[in-house]
Protein backbone atom coordinates (compact mmCIF):
# COMPACT_ATOMS: atom_id res chain seq x y z
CA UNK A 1 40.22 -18.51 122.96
CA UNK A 2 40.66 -22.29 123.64
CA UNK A 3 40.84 -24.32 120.35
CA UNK A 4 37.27 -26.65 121.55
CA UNK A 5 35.51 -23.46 122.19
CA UNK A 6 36.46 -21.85 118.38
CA UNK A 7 35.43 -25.12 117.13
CA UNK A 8 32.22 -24.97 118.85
CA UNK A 9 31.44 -21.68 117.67
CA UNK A 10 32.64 -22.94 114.21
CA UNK A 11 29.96 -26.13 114.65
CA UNK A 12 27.17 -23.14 115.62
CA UNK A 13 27.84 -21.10 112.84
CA UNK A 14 27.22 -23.84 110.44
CA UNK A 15 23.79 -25.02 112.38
CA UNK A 16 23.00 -21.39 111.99
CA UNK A 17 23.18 -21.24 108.47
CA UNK A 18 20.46 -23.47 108.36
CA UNK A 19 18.44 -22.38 110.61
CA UNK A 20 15.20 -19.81 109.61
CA UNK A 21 16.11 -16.26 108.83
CA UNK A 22 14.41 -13.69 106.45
CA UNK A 23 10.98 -13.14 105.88
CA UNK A 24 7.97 -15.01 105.41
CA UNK A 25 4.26 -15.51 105.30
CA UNK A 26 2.54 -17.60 108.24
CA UNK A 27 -0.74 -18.64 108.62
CA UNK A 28 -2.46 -17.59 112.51
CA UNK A 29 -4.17 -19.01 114.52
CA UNK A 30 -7.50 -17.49 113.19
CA UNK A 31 -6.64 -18.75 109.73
CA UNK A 32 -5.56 -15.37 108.86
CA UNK A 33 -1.74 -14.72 107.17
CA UNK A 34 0.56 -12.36 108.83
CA UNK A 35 4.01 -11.54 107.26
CA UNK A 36 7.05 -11.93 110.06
CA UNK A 37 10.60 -11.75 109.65
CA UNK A 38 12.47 -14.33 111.76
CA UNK A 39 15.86 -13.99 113.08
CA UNK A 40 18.43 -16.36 114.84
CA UNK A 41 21.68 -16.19 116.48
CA UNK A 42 23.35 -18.02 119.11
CA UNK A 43 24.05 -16.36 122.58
CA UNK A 44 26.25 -17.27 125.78
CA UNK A 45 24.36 -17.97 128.67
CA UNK A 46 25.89 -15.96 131.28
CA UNK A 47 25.30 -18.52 134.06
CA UNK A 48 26.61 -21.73 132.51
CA UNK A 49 28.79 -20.50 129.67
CA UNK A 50 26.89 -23.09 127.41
CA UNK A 51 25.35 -21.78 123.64
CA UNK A 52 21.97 -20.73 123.59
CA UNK A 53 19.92 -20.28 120.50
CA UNK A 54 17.54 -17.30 119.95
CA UNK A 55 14.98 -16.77 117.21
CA UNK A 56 12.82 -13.78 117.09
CA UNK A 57 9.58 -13.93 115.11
CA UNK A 58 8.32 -10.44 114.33
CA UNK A 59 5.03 -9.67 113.02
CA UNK A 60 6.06 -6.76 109.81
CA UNK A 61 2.26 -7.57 107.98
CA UNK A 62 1.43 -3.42 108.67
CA UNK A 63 5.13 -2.51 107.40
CA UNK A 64 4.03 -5.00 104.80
CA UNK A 65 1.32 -3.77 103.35
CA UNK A 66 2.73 -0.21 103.26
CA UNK A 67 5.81 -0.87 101.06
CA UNK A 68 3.43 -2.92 98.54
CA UNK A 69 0.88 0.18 98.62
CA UNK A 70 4.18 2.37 97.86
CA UNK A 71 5.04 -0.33 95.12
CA UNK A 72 1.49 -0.18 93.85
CA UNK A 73 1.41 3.71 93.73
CA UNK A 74 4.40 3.81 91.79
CA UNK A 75 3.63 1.56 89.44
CA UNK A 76 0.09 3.24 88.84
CA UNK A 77 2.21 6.53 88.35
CA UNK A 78 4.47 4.97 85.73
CA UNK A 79 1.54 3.89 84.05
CA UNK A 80 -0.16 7.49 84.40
CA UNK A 81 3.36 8.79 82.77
CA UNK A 82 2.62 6.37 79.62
CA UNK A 83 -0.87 7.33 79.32
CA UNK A 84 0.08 11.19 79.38
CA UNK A 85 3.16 10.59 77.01
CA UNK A 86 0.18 8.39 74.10
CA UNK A 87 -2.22 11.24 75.09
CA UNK A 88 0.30 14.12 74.17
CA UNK A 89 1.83 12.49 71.56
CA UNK A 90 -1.88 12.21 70.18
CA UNK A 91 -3.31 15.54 71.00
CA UNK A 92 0.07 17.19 69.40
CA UNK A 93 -0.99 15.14 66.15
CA UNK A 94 -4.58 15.28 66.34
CA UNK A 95 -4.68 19.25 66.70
CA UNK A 96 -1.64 20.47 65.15
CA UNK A 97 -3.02 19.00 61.58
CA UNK A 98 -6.41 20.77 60.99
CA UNK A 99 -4.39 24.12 61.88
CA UNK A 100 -1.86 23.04 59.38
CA UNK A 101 -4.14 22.77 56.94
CA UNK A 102 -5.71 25.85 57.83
CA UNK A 103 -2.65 27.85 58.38
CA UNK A 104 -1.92 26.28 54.67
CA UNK A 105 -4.95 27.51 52.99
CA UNK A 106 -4.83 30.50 54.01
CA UNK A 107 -1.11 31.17 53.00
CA UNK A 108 -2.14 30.04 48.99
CA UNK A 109 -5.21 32.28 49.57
CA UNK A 110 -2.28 35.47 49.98
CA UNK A 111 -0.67 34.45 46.67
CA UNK A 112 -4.19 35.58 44.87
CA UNK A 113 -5.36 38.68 43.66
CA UNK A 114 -8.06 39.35 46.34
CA UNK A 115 -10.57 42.31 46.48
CA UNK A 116 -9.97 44.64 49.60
CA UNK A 117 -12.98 42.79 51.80
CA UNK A 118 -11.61 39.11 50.85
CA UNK A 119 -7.81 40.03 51.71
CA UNK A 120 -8.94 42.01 55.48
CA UNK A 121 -11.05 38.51 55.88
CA UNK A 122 -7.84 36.61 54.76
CA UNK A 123 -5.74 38.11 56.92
CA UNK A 124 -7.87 38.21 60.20
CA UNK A 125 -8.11 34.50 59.75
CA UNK A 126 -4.58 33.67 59.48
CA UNK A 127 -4.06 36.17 62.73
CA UNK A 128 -6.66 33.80 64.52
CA UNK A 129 -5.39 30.25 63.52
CA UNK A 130 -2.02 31.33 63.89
CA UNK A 131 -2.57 32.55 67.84
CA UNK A 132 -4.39 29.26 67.77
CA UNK A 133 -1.89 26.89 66.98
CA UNK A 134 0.92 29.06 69.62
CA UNK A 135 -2.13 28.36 72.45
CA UNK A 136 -1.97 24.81 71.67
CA UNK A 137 2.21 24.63 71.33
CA UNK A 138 1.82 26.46 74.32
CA UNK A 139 -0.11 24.10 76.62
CA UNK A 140 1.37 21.23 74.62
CA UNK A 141 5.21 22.77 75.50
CA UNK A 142 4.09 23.23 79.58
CA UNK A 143 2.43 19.47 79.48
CA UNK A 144 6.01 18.51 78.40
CA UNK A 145 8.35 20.28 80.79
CA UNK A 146 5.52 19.18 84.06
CA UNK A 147 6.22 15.66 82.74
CA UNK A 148 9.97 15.87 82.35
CA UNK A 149 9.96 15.08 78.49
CA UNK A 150 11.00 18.16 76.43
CA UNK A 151 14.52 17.86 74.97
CA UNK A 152 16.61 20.60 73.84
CA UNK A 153 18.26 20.49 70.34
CA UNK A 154 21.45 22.27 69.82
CA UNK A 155 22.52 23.89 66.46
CA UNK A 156 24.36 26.40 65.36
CA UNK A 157 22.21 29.87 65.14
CA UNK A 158 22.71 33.55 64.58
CA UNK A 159 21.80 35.61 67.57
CA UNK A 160 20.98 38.45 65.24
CA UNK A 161 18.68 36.65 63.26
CA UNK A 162 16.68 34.81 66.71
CA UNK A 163 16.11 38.13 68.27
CA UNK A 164 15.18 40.27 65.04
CA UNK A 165 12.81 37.39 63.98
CA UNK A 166 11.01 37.27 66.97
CA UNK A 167 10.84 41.80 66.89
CA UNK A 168 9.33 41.38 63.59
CA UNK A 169 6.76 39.20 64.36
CA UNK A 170 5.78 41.61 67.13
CA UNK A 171 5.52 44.56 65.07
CA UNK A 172 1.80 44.50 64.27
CA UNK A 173 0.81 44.05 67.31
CA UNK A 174 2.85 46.73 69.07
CA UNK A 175 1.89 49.18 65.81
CA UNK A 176 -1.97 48.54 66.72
CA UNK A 177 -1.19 49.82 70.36
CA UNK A 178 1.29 52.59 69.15
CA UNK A 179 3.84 51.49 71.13
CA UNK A 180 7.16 52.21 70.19
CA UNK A 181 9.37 48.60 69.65
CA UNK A 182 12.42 49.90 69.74
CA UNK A 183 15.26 47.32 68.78
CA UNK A 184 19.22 47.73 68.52
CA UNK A 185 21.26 45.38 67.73
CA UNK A 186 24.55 44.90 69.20
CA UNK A 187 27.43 44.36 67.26
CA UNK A 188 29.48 41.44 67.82
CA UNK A 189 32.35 39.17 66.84
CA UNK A 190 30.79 36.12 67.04
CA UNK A 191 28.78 35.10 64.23
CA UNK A 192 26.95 31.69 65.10
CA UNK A 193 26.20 30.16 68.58
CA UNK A 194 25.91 26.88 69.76
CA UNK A 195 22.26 26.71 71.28
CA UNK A 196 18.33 25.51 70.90
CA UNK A 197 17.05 28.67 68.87
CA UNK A 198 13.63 27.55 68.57
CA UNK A 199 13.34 27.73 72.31
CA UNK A 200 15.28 31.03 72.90
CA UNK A 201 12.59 32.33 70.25
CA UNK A 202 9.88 30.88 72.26
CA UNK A 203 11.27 32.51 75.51
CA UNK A 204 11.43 36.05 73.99
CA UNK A 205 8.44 36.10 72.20
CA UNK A 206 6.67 34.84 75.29
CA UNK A 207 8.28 38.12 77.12
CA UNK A 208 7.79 40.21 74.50
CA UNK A 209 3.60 39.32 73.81
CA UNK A 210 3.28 40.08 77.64
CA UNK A 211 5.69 42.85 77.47
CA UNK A 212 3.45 44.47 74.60
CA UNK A 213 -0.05 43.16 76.23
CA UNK A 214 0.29 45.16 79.60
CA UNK A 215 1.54 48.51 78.02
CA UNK A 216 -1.39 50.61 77.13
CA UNK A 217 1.43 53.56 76.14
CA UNK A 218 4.92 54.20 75.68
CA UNK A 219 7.77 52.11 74.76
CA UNK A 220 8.91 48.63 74.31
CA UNK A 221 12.56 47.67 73.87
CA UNK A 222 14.51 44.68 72.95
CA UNK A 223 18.26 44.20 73.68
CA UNK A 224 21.22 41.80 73.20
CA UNK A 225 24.21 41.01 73.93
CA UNK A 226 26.47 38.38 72.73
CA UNK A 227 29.14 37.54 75.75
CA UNK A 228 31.81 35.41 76.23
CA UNK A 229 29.78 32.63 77.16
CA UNK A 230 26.53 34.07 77.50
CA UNK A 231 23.46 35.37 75.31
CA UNK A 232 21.99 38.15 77.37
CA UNK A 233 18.53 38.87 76.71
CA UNK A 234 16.88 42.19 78.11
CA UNK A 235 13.28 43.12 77.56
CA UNK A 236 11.88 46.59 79.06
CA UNK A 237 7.96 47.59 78.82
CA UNK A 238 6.55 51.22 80.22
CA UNK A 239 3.68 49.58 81.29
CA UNK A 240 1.53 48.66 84.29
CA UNK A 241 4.52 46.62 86.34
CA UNK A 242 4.59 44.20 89.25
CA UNK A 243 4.88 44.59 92.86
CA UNK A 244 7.35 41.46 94.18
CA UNK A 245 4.39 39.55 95.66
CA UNK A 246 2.79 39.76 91.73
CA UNK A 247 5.95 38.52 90.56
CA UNK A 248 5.79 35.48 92.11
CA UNK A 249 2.29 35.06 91.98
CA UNK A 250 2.86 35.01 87.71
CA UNK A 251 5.41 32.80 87.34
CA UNK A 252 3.09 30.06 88.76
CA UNK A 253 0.99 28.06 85.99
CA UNK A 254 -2.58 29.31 85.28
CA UNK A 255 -1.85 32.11 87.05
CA UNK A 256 -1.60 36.04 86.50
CA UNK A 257 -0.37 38.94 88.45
CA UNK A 258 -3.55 40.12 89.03
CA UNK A 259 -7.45 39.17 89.69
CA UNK A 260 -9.55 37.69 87.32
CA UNK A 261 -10.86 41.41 85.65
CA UNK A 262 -7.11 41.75 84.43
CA UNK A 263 -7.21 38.52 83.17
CA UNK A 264 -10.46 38.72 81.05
CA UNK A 265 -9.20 42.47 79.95
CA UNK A 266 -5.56 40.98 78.90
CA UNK A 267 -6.65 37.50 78.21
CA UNK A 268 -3.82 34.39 77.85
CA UNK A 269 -3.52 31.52 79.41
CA UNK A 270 -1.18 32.22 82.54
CA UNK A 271 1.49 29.84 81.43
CA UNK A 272 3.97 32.42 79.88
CA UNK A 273 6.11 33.12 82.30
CA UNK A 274 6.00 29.77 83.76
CA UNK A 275 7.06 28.25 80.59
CA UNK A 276 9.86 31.44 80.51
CA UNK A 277 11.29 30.06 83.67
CA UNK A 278 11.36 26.40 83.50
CA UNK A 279 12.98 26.58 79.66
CA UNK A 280 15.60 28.87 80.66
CA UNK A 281 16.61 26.64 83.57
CA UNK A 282 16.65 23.49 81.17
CA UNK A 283 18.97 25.62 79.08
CA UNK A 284 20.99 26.05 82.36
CA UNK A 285 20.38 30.16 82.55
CA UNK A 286 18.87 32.69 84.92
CA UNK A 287 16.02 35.10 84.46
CA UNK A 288 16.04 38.14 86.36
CA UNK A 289 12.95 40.11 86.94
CA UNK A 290 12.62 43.84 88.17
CA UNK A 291 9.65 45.31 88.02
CA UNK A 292 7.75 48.28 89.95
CA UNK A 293 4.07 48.92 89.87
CA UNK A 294 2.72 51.42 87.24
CA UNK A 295 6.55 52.09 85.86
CA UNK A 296 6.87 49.33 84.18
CA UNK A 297 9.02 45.80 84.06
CA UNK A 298 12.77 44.29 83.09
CA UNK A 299 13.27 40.67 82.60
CA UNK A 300 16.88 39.82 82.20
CA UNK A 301 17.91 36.61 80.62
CA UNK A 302 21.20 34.61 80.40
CA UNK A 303 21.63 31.98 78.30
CA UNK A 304 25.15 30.05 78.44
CA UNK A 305 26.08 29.09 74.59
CA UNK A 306 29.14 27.60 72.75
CA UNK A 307 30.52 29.73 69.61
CA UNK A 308 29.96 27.87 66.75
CA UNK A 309 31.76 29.52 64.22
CA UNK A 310 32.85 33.10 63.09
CA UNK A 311 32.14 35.67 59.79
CA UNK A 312 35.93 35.11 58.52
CA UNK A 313 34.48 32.34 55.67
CA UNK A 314 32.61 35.90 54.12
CA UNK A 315 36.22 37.70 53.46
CA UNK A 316 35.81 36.61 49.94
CA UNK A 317 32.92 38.92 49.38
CA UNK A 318 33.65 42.61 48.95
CA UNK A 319 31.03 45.25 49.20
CA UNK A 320 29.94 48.44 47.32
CA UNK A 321 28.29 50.58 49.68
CA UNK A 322 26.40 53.30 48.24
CA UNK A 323 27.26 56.29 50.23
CA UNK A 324 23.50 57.71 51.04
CA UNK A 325 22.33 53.96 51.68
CA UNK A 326 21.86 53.05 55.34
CA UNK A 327 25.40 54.42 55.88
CA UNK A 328 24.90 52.15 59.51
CA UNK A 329 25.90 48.86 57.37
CA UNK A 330 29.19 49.42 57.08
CA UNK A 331 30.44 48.36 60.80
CA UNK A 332 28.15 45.40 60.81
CA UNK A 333 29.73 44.58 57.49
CA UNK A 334 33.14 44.65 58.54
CA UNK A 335 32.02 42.86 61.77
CA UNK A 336 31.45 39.72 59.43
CA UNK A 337 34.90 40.24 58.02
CA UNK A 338 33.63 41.48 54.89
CA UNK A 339 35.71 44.38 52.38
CA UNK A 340 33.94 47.47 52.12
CA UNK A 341 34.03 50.26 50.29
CA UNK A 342 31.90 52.97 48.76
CA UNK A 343 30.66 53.79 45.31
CA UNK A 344 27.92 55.50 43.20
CA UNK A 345 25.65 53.33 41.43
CA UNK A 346 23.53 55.29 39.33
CA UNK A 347 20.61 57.29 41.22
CA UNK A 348 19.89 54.55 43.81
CA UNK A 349 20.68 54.53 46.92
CA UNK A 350 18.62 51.86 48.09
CA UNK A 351 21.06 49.23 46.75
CA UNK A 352 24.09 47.27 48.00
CA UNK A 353 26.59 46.12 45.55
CA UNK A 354 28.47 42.72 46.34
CA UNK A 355 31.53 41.84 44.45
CA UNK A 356 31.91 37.68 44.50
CA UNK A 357 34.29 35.66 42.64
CA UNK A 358 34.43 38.25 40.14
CA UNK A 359 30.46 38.46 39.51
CA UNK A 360 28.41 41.23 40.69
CA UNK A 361 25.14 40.82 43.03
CA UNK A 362 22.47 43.37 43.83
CA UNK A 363 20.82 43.47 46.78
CA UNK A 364 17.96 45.88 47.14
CA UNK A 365 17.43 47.78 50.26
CA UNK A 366 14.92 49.76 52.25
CA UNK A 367 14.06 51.28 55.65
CA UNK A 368 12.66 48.10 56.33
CA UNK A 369 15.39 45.66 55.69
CA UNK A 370 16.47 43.91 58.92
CA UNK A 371 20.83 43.19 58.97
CA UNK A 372 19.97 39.39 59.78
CA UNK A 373 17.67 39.44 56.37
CA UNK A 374 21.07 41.29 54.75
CA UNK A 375 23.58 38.98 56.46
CA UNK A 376 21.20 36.02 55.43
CA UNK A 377 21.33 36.89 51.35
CA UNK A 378 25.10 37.40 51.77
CA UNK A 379 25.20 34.48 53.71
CA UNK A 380 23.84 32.28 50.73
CA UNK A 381 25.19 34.13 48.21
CA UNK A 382 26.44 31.15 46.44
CA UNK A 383 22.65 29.99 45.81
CA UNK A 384 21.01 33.24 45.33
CA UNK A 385 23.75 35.10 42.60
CA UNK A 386 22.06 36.69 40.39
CA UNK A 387 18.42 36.13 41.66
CA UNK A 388 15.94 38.96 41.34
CA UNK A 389 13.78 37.86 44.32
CA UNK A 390 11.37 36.69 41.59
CA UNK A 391 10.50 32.88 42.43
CA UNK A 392 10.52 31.49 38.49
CA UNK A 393 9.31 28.29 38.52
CA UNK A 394 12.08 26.63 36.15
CA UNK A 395 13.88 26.94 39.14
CA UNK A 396 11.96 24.56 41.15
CA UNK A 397 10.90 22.38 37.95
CA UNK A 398 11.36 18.62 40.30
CA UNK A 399 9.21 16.13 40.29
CA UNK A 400 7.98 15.82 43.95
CA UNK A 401 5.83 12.85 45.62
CA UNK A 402 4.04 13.79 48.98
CA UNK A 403 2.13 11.29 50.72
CA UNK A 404 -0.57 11.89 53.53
CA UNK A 405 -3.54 10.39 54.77
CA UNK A 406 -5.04 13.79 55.18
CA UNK A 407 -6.84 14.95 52.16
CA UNK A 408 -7.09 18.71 53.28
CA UNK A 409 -3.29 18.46 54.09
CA UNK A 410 -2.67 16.74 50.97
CA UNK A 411 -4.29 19.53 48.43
CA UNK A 412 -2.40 22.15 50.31
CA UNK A 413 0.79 20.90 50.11
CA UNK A 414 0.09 19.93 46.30
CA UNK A 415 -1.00 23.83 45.56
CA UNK A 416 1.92 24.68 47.52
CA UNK A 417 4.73 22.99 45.33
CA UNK A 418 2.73 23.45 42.23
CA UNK A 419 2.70 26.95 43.09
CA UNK A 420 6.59 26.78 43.18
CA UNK A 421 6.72 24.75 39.86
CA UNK A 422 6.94 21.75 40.78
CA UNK A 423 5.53 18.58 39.06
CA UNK A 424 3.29 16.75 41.96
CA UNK A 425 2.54 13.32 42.24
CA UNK A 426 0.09 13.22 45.63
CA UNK A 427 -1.04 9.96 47.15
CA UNK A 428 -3.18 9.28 50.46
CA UNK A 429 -1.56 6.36 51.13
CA UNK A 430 2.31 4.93 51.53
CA UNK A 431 1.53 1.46 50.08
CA UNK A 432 0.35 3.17 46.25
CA UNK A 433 3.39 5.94 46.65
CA UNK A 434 5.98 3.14 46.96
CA UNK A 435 4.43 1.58 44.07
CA UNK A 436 4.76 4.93 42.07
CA UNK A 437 8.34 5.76 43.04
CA UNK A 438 9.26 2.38 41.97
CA UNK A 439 8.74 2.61 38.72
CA UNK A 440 8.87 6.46 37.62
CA UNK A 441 11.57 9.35 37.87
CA UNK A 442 11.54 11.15 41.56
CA UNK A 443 13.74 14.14 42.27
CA UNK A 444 12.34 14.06 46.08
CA UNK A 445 9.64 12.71 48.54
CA UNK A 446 6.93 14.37 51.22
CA UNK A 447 5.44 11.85 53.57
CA UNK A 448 3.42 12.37 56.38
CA UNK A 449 4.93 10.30 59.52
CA UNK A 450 1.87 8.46 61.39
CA UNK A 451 -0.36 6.93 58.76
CA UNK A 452 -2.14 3.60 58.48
CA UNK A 453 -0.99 0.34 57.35
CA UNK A 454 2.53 1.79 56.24
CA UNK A 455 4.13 4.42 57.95
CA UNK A 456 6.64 7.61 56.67
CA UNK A 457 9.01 5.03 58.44
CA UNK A 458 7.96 2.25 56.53
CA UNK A 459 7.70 4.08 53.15
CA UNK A 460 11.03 5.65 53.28
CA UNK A 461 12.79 2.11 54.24
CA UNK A 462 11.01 0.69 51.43
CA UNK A 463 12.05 3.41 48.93
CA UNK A 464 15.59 3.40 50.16
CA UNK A 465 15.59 -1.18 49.81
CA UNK A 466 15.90 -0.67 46.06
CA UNK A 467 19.42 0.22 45.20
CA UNK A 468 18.90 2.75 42.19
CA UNK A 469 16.75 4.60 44.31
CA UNK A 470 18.49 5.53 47.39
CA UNK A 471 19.79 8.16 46.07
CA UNK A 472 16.28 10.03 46.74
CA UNK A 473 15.97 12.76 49.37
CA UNK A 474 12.85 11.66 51.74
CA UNK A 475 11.82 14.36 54.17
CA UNK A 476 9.28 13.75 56.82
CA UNK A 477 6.39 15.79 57.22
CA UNK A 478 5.48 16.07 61.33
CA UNK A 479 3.18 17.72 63.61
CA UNK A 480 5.85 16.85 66.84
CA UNK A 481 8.11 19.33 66.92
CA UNK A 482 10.82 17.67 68.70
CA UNK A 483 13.17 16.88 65.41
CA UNK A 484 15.34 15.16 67.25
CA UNK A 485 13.31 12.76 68.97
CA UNK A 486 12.05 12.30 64.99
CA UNK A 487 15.07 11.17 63.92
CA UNK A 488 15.69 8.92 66.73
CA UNK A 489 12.55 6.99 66.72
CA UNK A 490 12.89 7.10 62.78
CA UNK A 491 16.67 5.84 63.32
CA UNK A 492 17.29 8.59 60.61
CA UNK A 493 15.78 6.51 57.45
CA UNK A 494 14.66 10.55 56.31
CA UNK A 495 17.19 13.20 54.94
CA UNK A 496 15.16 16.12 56.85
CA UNK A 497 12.26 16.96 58.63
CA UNK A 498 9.62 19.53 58.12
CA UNK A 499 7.44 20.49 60.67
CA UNK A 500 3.91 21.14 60.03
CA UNK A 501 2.27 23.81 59.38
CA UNK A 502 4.51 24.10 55.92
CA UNK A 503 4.83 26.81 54.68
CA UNK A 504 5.96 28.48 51.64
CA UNK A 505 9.73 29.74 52.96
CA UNK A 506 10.02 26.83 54.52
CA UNK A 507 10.05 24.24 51.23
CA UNK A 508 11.97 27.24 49.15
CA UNK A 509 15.12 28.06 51.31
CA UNK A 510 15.42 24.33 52.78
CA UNK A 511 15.06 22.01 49.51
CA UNK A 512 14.45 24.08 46.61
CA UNK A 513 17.33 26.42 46.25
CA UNK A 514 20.31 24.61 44.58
């Protein structure tokens, strides 16, 4: 190339850079704006070698008006996502506390001496609210996953004590049937796992409730099996089964295997299984279903984990079995590296004899006794020596503020503590609490987490400003049952959190055994 024609070209492509390009908005000749984009380059003409200039004006006002409708939908549907996350955030607040209340009631009303009437009454009640409040976790839970916003929180957890929890709860209900729940656990070398157990509970009882609903006779079992890596989860019914088209008709939302009489004779809401599915993939597992029609059905779960610890901390506790009691303890003993060995004690055999530190501890035992409710005494040993299972209330004697702008809420939780011995101080609002703790003796603080004018937030920052009283535990009281999301948004001002309903257990082995 000849050194005048590169600086020609040089001289163009300097004019060019001036020259329109891009996109812009131009009024017609009708008055009318259409969007164009304009382009311009430079071009030889073939004929005389000389530089041309071309600019192209296109008319983009349809392509336009397209990408601004996409622009518009998506902001509309960010807008929808805030207005569901407010409205579920609500509606988990707004419903979950009447049923705490309720579910809170009706617990005190069990600690009464109740005529035979009364007590049936009592009891049918609780049954109701408390399939209540799983409907409403339930439709609450599947809002949640559709929208993208339920979080898993990992903790340590005993796979012994997940599964058996969950068998227990579904004991009444298979024993009204006559179904036979069959359960046996699996013995294992790993002691805690890494996981989110409140979900794997969810999952298995959500198996288990339609495992039990479609089996009008015969047997329901529940297995385990701690792997390598894995939690595998099997759960067999006798019952009416699926064909393969069913199966995937059920694991869609609202929907059940069969027409609508099945689902007014079995009832639920057709989110089970959907729910099953979509929280085993967050936990990054794989459900397996087989099922054939009127034999029965198998759903096959695995759940990758991370051992969190093992039993060898419990090879300081020996223990006395008494040879004609539940003789099946002693491998599950020595599975959590304890000593065993055997020994009469008296005339009972319904007792297990633990040597620690030198001090003796009785545990009493039945047919009924579960190994994770065994494993769970030993377990706390240290805080339970020498108990009786009687609940004297010198051991709880604290002085306790709760704070909650529900009155209902608030009177339960105050016969609840004062039940346990506590001293209560109640207030309805944060503002007069603060004022209280400032001045008197607190050994630890309730508060509610949304409440007018000051906030559990508020109150606990407030409490923990003054220097000789930080040393105060302050545990939020919350319908949301995400924890960690609590803590987050609460940038962990609180020591704990407690989710609503409370319940009796709940206060005693979290903050009132010492």
């Amino acid at each position: 190339m000849h050194d005048e024609q590169r600086a020609t070209d040089v001289l163009l492509l300097g004019q060019l850079e001036n020259l329109p390009q891009g996109q812009y908005r131009m009024q017609g000749c009708q008055l009318n704006f259409h969007d164009v984009q304009v382009a311009s380059k430079f071009i030889e003409d073939p004929t005389s070698g000389s530089s041309l200039l071309l600019t192209t004006i296109s008319d983009i006002t349809e392509q336009k008006r397209y990408e601004n409708s996409i622009l518009e939908a998506n902001h509309q549907e960010r807008q929808a996502v805030k207005v569901r996350e407010r409205f579920l955030a609500m509606m988990s607040h707004e419903l979950r506390t009447p049923i705490a209340g309720l579910q809170g009631a009706l617990e005190l009303m069990r600690t009464e001496v109740l005529s035979q009437k009364v007590a049936t009454l009592q009891s049918q009640a609780y049954e109701s609210a408390s399939h209540l409040s799983r409907l409403v976790d339930t439709v609450l839970d599947f809002s949640k996953l559709e929208a993208n916003e339920l979080s898993l929180v990992y903790e340590p957890a005993s796979p012994l004590a997940l599964v058996s929890e969950v068998v227990r709860q579904f004991e009444p209900m298979a024993a009204k049937k006559a179904l036979n729940l069959e359960f046996t656990p699996q013995i294992s070398v790993i002691d805690k796992i890494h996981c989110d157990g409140v979900r794997i509970k969810q999952v298995l009882a959500n198996l288990l409730s339609n495992a039990i609903k479609f089996t009008e006779s015969g047997v329901v079992s529940v297995q385990y099996q701690v792997e390598a890596e894995h939690l595998r989860l099997t759960i067999f019914d006798s019952g009416i089964g699926m064909t393969p088209e069913q199966i995937d008709i059920a694991i869609q939302p609202f929907k059940q295997a069969e027409d609508a009489i099945t689902t007014r004779k079995f009832g639920g809401t057709g989110l089970g299984l959907s729910i099953v599915y979509q929280l085993v993939e967050l936990m990054q597992g794989r459900v397996e279903c087989h099922s054939e029609l009127g034999k029965g059905t198998c759903f096959e779960l695995l759940i990758p984990f991370e051992k969190a610890k093992h039993y060898s901390d419990k090879d300081h506790v020996e223990v006395k079995l008494i040879p004609k009691s539940r003789p099946e303890l002693a491998p599950w003993l020595s599975s959590w590296g304890m000593q065993t060995s055997s020994v009469k004690f008296h005339d009972n055999d319904e007792q297990l004899v633990l040597l620690h530190r030198g001090n003796n501890f009785v545990l009493n035992l039945n047919e009924s006794t579960y190994l994770d409710q065994i494993y769970s005494r030993i377990e706390h040993i240290d805080e339970v020596m020498g108990s009786d299972d009687v609940l004297p209330s010198d051991k709880f004697a604290a002085r306790v503020v709760i704070v909650d702008d529900n009155s209902i809420n608030l009177s339960v939780m105050r016969l609840q503590l004062e039940y346990l011995g506590a001293t209560v101080y109640a207030f309805s609002n944060a503002v007069d609490a603060t004022e209280f703790i400032s001045e008197e003796s607190v050994d630890i603080v309730f508060t509610d987490y949304h409440m007018p004018d000051m906030d559990g937030v508020d109150l606990a920052t407030a409490i923990h400003s003054n220097p000789l009283k930080q040393h105060i535990p302050i545990i939020v009281c919350t319908a949301i049952n995400d924890t960690k999301k609590v803590l987050e948004e609460s940038q962990s001002v609180f020591s704990g959190v407690l989710n609503k309903p409370t319940r009796l257990k709940s206060f005693i082995c979290r903050y009132f055994i010492t």
